[in-house]
C-alpha atoms as a PDB file:
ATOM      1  CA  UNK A   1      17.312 -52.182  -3.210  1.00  0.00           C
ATOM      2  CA  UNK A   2      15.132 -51.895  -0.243  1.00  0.00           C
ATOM      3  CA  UNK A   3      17.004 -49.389   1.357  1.00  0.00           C
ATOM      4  CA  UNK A   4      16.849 -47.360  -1.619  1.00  0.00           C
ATOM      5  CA  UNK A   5      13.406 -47.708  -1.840  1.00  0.00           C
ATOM      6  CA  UNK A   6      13.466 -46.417   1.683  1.00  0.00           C
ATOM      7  CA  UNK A   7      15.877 -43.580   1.200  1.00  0.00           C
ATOM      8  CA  UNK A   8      13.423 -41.905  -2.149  1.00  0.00           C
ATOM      9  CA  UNK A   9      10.690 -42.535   0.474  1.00  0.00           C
ATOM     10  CA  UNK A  10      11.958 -40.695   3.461  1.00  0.00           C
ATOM     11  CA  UNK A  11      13.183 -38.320   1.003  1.00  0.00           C
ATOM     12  CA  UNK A  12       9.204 -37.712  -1.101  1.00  0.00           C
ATOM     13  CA  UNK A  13       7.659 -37.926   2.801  1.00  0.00           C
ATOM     14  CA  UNK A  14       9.634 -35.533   3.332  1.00  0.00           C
ATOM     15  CA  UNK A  15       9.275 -32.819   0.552  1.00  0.00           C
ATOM     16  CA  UNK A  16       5.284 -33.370   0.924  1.00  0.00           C
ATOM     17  CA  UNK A  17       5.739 -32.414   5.053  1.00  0.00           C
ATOM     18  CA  UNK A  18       7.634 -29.587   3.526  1.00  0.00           C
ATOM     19  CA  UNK A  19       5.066 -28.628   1.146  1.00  0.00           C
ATOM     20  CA  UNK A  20       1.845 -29.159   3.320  1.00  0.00           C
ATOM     21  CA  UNK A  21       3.324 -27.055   5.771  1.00  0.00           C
ATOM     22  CA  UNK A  22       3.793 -24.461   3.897  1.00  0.00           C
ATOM     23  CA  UNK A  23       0.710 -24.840   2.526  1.00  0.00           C
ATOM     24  CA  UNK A  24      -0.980 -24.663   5.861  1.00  0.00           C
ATOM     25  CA  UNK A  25       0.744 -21.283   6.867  1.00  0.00           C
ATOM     26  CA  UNK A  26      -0.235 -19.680   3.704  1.00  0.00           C
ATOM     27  CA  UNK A  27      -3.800 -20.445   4.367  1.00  0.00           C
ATOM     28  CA  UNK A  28      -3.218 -19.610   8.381  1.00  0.00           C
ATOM     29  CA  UNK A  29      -2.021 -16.025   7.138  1.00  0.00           C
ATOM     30  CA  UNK A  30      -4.997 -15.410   4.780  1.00  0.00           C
ATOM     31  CA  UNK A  31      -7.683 -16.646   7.527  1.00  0.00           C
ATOM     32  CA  UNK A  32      -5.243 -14.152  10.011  1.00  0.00           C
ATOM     33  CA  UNK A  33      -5.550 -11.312   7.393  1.00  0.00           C
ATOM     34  CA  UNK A  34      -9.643 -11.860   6.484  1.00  0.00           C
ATOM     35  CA  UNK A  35     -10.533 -11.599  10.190  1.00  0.00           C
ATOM     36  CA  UNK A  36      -8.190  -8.843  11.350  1.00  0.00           C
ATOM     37  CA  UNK A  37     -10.773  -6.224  11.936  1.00  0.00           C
ATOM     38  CA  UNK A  38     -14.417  -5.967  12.259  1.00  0.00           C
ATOM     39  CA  UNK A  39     -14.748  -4.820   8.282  1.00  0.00           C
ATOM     40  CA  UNK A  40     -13.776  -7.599   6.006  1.00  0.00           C
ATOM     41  CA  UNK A  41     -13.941  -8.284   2.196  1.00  0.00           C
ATOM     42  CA  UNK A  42     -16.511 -11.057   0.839  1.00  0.00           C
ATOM     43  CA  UNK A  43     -14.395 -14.102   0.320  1.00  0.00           C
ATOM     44  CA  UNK A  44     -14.968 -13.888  -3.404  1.00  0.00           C
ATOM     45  CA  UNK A  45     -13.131 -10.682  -3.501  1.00  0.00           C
ATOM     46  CA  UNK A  46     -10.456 -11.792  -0.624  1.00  0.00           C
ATOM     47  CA  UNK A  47      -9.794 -15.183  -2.413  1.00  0.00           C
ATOM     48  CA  UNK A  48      -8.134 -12.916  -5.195  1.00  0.00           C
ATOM     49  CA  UNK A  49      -6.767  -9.440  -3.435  1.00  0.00           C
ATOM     50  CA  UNK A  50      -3.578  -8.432  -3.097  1.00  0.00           C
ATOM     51  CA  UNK A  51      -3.828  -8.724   0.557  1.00  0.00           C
ATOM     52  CA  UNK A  52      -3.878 -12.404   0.020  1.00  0.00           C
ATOM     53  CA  UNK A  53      -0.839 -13.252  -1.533  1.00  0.00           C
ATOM     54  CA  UNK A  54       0.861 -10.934   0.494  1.00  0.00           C
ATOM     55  CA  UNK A  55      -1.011 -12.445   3.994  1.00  0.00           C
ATOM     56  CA  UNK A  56       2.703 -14.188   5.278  1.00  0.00           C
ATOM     57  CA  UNK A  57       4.784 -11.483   5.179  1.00  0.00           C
ATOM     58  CA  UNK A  58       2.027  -8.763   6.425  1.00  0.00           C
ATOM     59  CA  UNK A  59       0.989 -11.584   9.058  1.00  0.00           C
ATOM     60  CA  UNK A  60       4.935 -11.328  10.072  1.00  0.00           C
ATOM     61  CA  UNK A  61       4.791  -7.345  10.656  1.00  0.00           C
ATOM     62  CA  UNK A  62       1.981  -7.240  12.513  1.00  0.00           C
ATOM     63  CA  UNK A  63       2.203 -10.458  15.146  1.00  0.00           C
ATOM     64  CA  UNK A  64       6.194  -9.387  15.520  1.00  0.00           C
ATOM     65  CA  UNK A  65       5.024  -5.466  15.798  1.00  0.00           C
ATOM     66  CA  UNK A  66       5.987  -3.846  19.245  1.00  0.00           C
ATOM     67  CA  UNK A  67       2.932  -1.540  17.954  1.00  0.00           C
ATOM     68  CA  UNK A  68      -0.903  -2.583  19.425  1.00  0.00           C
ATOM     69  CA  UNK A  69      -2.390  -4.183  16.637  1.00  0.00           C
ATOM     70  CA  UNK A  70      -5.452  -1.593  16.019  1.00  0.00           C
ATOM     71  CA  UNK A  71      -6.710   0.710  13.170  1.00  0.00           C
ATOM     72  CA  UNK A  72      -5.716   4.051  14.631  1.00  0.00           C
ATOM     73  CA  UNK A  73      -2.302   4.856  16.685  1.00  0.00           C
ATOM     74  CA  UNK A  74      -1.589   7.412  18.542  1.00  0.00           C
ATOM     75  CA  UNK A  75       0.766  10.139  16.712  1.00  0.00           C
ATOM     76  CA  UNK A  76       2.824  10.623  19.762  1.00  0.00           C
ATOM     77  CA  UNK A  77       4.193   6.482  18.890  1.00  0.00           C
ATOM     78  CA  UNK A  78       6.376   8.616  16.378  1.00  0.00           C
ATOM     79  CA  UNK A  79       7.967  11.597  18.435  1.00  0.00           C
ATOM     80  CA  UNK A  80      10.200  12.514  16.208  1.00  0.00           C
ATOM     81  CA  UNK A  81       7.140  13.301  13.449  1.00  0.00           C
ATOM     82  CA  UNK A  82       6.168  16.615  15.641  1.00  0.00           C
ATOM     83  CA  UNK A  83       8.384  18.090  13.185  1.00  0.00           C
ATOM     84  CA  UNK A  84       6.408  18.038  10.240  1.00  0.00           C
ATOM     85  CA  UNK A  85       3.121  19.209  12.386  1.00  0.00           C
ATOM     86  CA  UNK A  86       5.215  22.499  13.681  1.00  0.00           C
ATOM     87  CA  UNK A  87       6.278  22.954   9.848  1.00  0.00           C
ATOM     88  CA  UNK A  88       2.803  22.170   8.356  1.00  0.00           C
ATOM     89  CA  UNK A  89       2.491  25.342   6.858  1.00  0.00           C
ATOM     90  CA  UNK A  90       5.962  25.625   5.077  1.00  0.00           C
ATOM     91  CA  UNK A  91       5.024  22.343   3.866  1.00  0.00           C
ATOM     92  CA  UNK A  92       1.706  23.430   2.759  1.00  0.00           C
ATOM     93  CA  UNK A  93       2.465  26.492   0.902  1.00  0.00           C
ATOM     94  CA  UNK A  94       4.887  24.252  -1.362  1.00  0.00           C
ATOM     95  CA  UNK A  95       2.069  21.678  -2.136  1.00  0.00           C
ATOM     96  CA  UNK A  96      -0.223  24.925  -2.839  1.00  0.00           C
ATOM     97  CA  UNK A  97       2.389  25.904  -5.103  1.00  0.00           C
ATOM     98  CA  UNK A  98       2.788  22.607  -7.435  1.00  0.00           C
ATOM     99  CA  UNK A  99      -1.193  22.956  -7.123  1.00  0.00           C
ATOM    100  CA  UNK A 100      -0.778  26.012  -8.987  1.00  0.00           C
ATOM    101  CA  UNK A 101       1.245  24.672 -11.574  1.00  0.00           C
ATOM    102  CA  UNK A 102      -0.835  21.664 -11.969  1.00  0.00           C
ATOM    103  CA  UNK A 103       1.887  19.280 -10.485  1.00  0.00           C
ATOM    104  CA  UNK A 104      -0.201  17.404  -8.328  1.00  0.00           C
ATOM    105  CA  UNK A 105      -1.276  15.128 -11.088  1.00  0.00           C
ATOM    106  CA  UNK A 106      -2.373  11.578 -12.026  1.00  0.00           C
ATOM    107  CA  UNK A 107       0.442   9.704 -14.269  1.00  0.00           C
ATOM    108  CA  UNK A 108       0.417  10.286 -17.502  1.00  0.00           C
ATOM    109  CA  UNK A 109       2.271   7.163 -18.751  1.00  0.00           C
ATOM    110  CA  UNK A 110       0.797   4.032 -16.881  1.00  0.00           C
ATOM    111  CA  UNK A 111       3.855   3.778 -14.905  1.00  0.00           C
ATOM    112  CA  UNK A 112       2.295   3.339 -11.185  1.00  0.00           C
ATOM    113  CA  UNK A 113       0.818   0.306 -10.476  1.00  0.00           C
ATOM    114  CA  UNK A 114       0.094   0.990  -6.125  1.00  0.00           C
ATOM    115  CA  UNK A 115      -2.208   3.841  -7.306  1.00  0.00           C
ATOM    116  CA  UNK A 116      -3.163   3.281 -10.633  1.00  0.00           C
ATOM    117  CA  UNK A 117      -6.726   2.577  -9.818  1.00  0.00           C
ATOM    118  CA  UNK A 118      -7.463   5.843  -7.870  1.00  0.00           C
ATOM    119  CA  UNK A 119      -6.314   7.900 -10.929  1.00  0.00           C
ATOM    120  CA  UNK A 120      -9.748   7.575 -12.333  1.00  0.00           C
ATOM    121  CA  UNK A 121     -11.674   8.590  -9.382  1.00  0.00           C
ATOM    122  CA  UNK A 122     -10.404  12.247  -9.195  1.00  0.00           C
ATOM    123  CA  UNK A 123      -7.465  11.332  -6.763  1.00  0.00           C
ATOM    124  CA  UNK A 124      -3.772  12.869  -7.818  1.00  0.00           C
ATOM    125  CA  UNK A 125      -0.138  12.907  -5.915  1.00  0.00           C
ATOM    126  CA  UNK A 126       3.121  14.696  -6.287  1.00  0.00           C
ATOM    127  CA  UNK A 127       6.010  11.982  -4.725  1.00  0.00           C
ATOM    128  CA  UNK A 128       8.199  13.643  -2.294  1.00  0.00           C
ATOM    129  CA  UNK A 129      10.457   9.962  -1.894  1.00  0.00           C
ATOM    130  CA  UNK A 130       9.312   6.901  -1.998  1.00  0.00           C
ATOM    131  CA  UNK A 131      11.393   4.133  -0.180  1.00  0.00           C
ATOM    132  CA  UNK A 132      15.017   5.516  -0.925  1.00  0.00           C
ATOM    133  CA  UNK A 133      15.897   8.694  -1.520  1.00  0.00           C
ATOM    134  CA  UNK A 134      13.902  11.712  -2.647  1.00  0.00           C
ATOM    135  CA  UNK A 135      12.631  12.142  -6.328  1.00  0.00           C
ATOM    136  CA  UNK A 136      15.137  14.442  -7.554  1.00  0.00           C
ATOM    137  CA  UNK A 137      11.808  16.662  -8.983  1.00  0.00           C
ATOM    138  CA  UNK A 138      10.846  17.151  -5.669  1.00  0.00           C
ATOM    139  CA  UNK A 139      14.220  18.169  -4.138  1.00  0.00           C
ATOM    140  CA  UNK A 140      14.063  20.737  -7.052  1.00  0.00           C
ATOM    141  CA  UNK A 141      10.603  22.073  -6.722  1.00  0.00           C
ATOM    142  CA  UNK A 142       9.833  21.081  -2.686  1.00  0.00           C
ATOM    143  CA  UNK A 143      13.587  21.827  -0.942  1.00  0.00           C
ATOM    144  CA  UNK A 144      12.287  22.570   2.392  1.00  0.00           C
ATOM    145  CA  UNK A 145       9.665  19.734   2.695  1.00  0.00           C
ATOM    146  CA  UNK A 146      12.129  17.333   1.422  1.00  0.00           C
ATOM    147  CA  UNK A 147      15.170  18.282   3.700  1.00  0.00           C
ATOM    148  CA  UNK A 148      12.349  17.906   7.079  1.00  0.00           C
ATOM    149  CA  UNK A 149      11.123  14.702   5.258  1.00  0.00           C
ATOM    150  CA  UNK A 150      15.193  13.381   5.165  1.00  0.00           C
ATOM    151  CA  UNK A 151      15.735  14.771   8.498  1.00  0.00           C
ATOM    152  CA  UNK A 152      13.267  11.856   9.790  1.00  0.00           C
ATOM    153  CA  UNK A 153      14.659   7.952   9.072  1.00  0.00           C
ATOM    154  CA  UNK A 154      11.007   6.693   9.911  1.00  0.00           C
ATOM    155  CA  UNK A 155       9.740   8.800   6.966  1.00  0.00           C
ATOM    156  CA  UNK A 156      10.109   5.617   4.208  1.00  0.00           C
ATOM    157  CA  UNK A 157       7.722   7.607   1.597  1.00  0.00           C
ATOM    158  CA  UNK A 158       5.840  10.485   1.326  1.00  0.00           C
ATOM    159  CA  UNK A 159       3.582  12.324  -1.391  1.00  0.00           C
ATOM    160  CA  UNK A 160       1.260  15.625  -0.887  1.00  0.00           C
ATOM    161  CA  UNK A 161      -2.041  13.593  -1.952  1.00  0.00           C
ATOM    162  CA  UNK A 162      -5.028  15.473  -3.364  1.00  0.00           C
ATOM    163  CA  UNK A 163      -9.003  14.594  -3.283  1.00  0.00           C
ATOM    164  CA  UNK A 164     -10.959  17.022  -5.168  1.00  0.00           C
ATOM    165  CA  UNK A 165     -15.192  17.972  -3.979  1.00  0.00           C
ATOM    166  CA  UNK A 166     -17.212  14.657  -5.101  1.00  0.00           C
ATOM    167  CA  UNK A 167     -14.093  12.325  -4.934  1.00  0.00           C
ATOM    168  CA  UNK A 168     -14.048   8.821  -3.418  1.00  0.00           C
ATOM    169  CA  UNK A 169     -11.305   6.219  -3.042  1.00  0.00           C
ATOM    170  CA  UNK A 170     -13.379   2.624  -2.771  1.00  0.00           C
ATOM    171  CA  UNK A 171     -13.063  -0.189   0.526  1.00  0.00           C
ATOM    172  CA  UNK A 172      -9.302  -1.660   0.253  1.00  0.00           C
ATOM    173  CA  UNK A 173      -6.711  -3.204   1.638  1.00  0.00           C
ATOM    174  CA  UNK A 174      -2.577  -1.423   1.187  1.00  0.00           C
ATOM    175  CA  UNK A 175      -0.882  -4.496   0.092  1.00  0.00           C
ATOM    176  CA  UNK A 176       2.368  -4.050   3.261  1.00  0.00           C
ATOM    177  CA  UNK A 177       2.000  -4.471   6.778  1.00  0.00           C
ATOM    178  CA  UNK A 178       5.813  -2.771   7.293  1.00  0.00           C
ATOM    179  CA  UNK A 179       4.634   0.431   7.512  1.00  0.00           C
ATOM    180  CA  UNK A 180       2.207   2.530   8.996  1.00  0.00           C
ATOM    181  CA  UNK A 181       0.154   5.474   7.144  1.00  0.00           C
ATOM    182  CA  UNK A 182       0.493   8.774   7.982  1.00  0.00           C
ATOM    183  CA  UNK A 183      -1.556  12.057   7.013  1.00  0.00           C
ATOM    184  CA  UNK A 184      -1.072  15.574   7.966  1.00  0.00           C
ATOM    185  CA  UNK A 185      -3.818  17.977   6.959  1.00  0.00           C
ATOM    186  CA  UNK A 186      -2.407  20.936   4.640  1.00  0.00           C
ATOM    187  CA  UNK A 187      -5.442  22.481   3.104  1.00  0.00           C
ATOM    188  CA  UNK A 188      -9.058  21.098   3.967  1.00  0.00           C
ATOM    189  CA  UNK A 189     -12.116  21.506   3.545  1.00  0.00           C
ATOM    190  CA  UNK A 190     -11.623  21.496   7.558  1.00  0.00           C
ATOM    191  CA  UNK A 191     -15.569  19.672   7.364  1.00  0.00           C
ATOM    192  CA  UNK A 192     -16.671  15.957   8.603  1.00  0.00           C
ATOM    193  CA  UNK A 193     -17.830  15.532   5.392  1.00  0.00           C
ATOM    194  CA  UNK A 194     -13.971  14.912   4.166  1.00  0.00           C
ATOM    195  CA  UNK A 195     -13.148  11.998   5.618  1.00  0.00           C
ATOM    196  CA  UNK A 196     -11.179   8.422   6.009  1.00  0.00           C
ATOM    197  CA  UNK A 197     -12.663   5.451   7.467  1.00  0.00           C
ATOM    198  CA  UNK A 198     -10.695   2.349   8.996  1.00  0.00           C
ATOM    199  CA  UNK A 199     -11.897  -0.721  10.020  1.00  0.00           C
ATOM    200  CA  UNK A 200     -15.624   1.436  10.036  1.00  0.00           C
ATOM    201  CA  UNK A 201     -14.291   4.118  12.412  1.00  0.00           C
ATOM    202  CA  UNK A 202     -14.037   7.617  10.833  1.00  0.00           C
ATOM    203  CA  UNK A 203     -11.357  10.558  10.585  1.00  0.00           C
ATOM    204  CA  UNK A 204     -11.843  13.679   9.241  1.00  0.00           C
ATOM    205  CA  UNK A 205      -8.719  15.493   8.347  1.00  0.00           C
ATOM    206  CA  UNK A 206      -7.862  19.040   9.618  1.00  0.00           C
ATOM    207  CA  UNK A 207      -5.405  21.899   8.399  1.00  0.00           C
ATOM    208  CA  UNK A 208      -2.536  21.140  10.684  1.00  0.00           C
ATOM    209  CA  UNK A 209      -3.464  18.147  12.116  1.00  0.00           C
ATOM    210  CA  UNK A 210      -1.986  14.487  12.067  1.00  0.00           C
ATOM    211  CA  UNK A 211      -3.277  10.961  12.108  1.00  0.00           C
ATOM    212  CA  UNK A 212      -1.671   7.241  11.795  1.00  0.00           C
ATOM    213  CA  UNK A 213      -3.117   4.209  11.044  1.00  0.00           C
ATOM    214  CA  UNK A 214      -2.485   1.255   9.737  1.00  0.00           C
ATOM    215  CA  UNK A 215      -3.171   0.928   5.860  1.00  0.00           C
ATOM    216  CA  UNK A 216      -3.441  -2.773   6.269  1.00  0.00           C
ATOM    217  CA  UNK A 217      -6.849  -2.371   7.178  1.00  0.00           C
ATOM    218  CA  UNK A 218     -10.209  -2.239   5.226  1.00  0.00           C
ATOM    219  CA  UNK A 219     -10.137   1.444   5.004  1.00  0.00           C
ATOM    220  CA  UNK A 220     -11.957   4.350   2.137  1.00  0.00           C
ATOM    221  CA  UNK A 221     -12.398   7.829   1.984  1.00  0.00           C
ATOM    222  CA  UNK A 222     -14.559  10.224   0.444  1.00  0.00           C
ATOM    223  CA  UNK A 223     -14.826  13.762   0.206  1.00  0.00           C
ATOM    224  CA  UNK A 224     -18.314  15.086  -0.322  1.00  0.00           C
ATOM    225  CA  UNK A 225     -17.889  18.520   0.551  1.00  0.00           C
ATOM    226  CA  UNK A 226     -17.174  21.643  -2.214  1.00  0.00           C
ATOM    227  CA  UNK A 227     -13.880  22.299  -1.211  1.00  0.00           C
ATOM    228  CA  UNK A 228     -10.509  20.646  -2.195  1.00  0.00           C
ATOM    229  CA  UNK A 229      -8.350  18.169   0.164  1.00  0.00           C
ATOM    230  CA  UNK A 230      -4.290  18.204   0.199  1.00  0.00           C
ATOM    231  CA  UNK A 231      -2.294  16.086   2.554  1.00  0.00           C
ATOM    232  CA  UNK A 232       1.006  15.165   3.423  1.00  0.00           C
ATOM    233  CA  UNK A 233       0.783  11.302   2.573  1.00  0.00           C
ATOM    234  CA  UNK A 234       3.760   9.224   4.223  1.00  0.00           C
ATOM    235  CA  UNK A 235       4.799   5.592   5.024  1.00  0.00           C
ATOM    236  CA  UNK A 236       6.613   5.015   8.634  1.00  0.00           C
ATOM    237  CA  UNK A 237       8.608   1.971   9.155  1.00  0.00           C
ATOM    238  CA  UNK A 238       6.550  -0.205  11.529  1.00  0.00           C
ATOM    239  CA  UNK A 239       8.435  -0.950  14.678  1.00  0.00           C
ATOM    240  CA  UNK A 240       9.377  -4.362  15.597  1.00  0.00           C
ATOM    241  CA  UNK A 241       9.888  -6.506  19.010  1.00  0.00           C
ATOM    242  CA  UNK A 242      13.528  -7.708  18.127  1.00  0.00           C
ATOM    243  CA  UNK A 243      16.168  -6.316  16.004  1.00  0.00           C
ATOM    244  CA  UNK A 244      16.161  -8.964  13.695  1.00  0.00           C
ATOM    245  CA  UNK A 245      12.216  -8.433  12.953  1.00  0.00           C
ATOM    246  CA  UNK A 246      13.115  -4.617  12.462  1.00  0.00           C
ATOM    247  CA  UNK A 247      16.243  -5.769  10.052  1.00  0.00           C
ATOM    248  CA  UNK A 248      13.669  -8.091   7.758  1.00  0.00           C
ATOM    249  CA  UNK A 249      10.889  -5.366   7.725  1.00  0.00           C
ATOM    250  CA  UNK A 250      13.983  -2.487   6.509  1.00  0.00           C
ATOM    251  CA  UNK A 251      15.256  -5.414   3.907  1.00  0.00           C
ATOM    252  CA  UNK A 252      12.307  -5.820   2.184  1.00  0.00           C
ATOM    253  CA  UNK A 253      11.138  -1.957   2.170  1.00  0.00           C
ATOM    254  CA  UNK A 254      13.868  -1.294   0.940  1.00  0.00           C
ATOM    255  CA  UNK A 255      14.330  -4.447  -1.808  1.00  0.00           C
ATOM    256  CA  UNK A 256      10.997  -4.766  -3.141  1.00  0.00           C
ATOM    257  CA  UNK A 257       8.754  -1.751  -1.998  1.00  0.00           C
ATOM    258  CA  UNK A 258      12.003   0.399  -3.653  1.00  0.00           C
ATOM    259  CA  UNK A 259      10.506  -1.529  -6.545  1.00  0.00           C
ATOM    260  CA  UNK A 260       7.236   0.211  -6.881  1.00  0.00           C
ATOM    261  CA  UNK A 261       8.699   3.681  -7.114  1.00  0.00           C
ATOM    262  CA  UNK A 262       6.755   5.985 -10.133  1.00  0.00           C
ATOM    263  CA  UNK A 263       8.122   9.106 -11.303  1.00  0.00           C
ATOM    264  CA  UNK A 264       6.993  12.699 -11.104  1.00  0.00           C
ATOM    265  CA  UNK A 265       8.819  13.705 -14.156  1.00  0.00           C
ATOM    266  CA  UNK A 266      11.475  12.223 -16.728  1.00  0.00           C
ATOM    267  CA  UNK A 267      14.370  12.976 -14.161  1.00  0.00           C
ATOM    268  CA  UNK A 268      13.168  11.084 -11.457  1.00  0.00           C
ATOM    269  CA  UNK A 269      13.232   6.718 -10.916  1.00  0.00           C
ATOM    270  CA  UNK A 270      11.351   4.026 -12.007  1.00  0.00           C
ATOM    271  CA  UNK A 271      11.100   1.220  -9.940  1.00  0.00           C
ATOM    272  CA  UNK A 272      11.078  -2.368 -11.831  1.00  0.00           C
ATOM    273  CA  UNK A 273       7.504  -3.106 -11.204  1.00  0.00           C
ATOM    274  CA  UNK A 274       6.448   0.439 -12.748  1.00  0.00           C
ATOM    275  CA  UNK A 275       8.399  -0.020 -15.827  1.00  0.00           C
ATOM    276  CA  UNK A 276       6.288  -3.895 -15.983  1.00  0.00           C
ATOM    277  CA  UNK A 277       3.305  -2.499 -14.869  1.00  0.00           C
ATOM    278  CA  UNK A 278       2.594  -1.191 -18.617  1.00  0.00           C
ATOM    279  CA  UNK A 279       2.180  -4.498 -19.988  1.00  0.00           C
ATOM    280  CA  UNK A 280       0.952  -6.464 -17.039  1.00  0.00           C
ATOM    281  CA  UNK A 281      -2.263  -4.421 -16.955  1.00  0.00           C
ATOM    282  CA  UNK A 282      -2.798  -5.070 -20.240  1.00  0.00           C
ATOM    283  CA  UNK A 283      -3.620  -8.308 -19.346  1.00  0.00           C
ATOM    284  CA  UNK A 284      -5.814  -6.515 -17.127  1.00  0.00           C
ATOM    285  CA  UNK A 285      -7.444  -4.138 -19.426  1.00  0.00           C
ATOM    286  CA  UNK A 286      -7.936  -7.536 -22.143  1.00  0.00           C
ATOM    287  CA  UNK A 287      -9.766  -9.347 -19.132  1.00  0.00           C
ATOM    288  CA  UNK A 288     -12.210  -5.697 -19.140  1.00  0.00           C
ATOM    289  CA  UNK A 289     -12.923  -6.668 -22.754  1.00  0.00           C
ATOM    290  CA  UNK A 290     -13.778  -9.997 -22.232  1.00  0.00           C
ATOM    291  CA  UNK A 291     -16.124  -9.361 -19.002  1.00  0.00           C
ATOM    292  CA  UNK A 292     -17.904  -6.123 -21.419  1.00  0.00           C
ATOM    293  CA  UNK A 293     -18.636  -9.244 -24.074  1.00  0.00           C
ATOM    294  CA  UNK A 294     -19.515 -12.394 -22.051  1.00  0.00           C
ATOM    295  CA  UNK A 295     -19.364 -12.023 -17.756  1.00  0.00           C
ATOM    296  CA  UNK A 296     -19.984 -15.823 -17.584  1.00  0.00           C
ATOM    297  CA  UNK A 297     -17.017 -16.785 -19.831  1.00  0.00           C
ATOM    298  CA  UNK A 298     -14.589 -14.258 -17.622  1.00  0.00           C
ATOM    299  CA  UNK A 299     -15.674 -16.226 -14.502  1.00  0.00           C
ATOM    300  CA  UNK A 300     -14.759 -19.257 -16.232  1.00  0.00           C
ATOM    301  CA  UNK A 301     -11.673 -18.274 -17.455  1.00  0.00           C
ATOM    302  CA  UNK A 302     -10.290 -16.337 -14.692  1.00  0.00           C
ATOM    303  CA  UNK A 303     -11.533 -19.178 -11.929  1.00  0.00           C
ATOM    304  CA  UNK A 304     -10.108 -21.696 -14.502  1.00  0.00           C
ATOM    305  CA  UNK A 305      -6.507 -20.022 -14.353  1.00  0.00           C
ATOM    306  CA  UNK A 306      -6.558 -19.986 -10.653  1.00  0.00           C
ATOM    307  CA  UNK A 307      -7.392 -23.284  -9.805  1.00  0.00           C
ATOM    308  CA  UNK A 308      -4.888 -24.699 -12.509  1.00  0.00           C
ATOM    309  CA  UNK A 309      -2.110 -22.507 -10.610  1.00  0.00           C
ATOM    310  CA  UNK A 310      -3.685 -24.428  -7.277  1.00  0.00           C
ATOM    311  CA  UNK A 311      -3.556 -27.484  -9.057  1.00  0.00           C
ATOM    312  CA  UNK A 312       0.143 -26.947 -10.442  1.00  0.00           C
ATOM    313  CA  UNK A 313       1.100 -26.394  -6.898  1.00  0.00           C
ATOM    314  CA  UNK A 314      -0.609 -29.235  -5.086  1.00  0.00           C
ATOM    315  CA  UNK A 315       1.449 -31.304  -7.476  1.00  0.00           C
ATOM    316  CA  UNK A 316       4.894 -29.762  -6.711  1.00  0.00           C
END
């Protein structure tokens, strides 16, 4: 009897090691994620971000990154992207004409959950590919841009990305470290007053020119001049220190961040968190409703729900 006694103890001890240490590298990542940079979130709003839950994997990309861990990078990191600067304006003059035929659009059919939220600040996109292979749309209506965007394995996802006069995209986090951002100006308003900021340092975009940075940090952008901004928009596999890092960062770009691919049109994918991402946010759009009628009561409910889900793990 005593020995089993012993064995269900080693055996508990055991699974709460397990536990607590997992535990204490989820809460390493998120401390590693809040103080990355000099801008940061209030805790309030880190406690429930996106950047949070996804702190162990994006705190695996960047300390196993052969890339400097800063805001900006330089473009020449990429060699191979000096192909889509000496082709900006091929690419351009297809983005000008979807522009013309109103392609560059917001959804229609709340069926993209990644940029859902900048819909209703002015900001539109047209997806070129989007972690796999191109949108068939685009390979219909953008054939050059998409055979120099295939020509380029780094190239993971791209869009042309519009910001109209008076637009602004609000202080966030992208929710994976595996990439880096990339922006190539097409046609802009070529002013300071069209801008990104990362980590509080700012860019202003240029017809022809490219910048990379890593999305990862706090980062916003406005456009307060009277003229129009289109970009080439892409994701760039981050590079790794070992081969096996690289081989975990192309697994899950290509398992789960295939998963958040949104259509331009009816012929093109739907990645399995789009076709959720209807009825998720309406538990989104219910918790509007209830902060428009009673603010306290939302607190209370939405803190209530979180600390039962930290309660119901504690007690795993």
């Amino acid at each position: 009897m005593a020995v089993e006694y012993n064995l269900l103890f080693n055996i508990l001890f055991q699974s709460d090691m397990i536990k607590w240490t997992l535990i204490t590298l989820f809460l390493a990542s998120v401390m590693y994620t809040h103080y990355r940079g000099k801008v940061r979130h209030k805790w309030l709003r880190q406690s429930t971000d996106h950047s949070t839950f996804m702190a162990p994997i994006n705190a695996f990309m960047t300390l196993f990154s052969s890339l400097p861990d800063r805001p900006y990078h330089d473009v020449n990191s990429y060699p191979e992207l000096k192909t889509l600067a000496d082709n900006w304006e091929i690419i351009r003059d297809e983005a000008l004409a979807l522009q013309s035929e109103g392609a560059i659009k917001a959804s229609e059919k709340m069926d993209d959950a990644g940029f859902n939220s900048f819909f209703r600040r002015g900001w539109t996109r047209f997806y070129l590919k989007w972690y796999g292979d191109s949108h068939p749309s685009a390979v219909q209506r953008c054939p050059r841009t998409t055979a120099i965007l295939d020509s380029i394995p780094s190239v993971k996802a791209a869009m042309f990305a519009q910001l109209p006069p008076g637009a602004d995209l609000g202080k966030h986090r992208d929710p994976y470290a595996g990439s880096l951002r990339y922006h190539l100006g097409l046609v802009t308003p070529n002013d300071d007053r069209c801008f990104i900021n990362v980590d509080g340092i700012d860019y202003s975009w240029r017809d022809g020119e490219a910048v990379i940075f890593d999305e990862t940090y706090i980062h916003w952008a406005a456009n307060n001049s009277d003229k129009n901004r289109i970009i080439l928009f892409c994701d760039l596999e981050r590079k790794m220190k070992w081969g096996w890092a690289q081989a975990v960062n192309h697994w899950f770009s290509n398992t789960v961040m295939s998963a958040t691919a949104a259509p331009n049109d009816m012929q093109d994918k739907t990645g399995g968190v789009n076709r959720a991402f209807k009825n998720i946010y309406q538990i989104r759009a219910n918790g509007k409703k209830l902060k428009a009628y009673n603010k306290p009561l939302y607190y209370l409910v939405k803190w209530g729900i979180l600390l039962g889900i930290v309660a119901a793990i504690l007690m795993i």
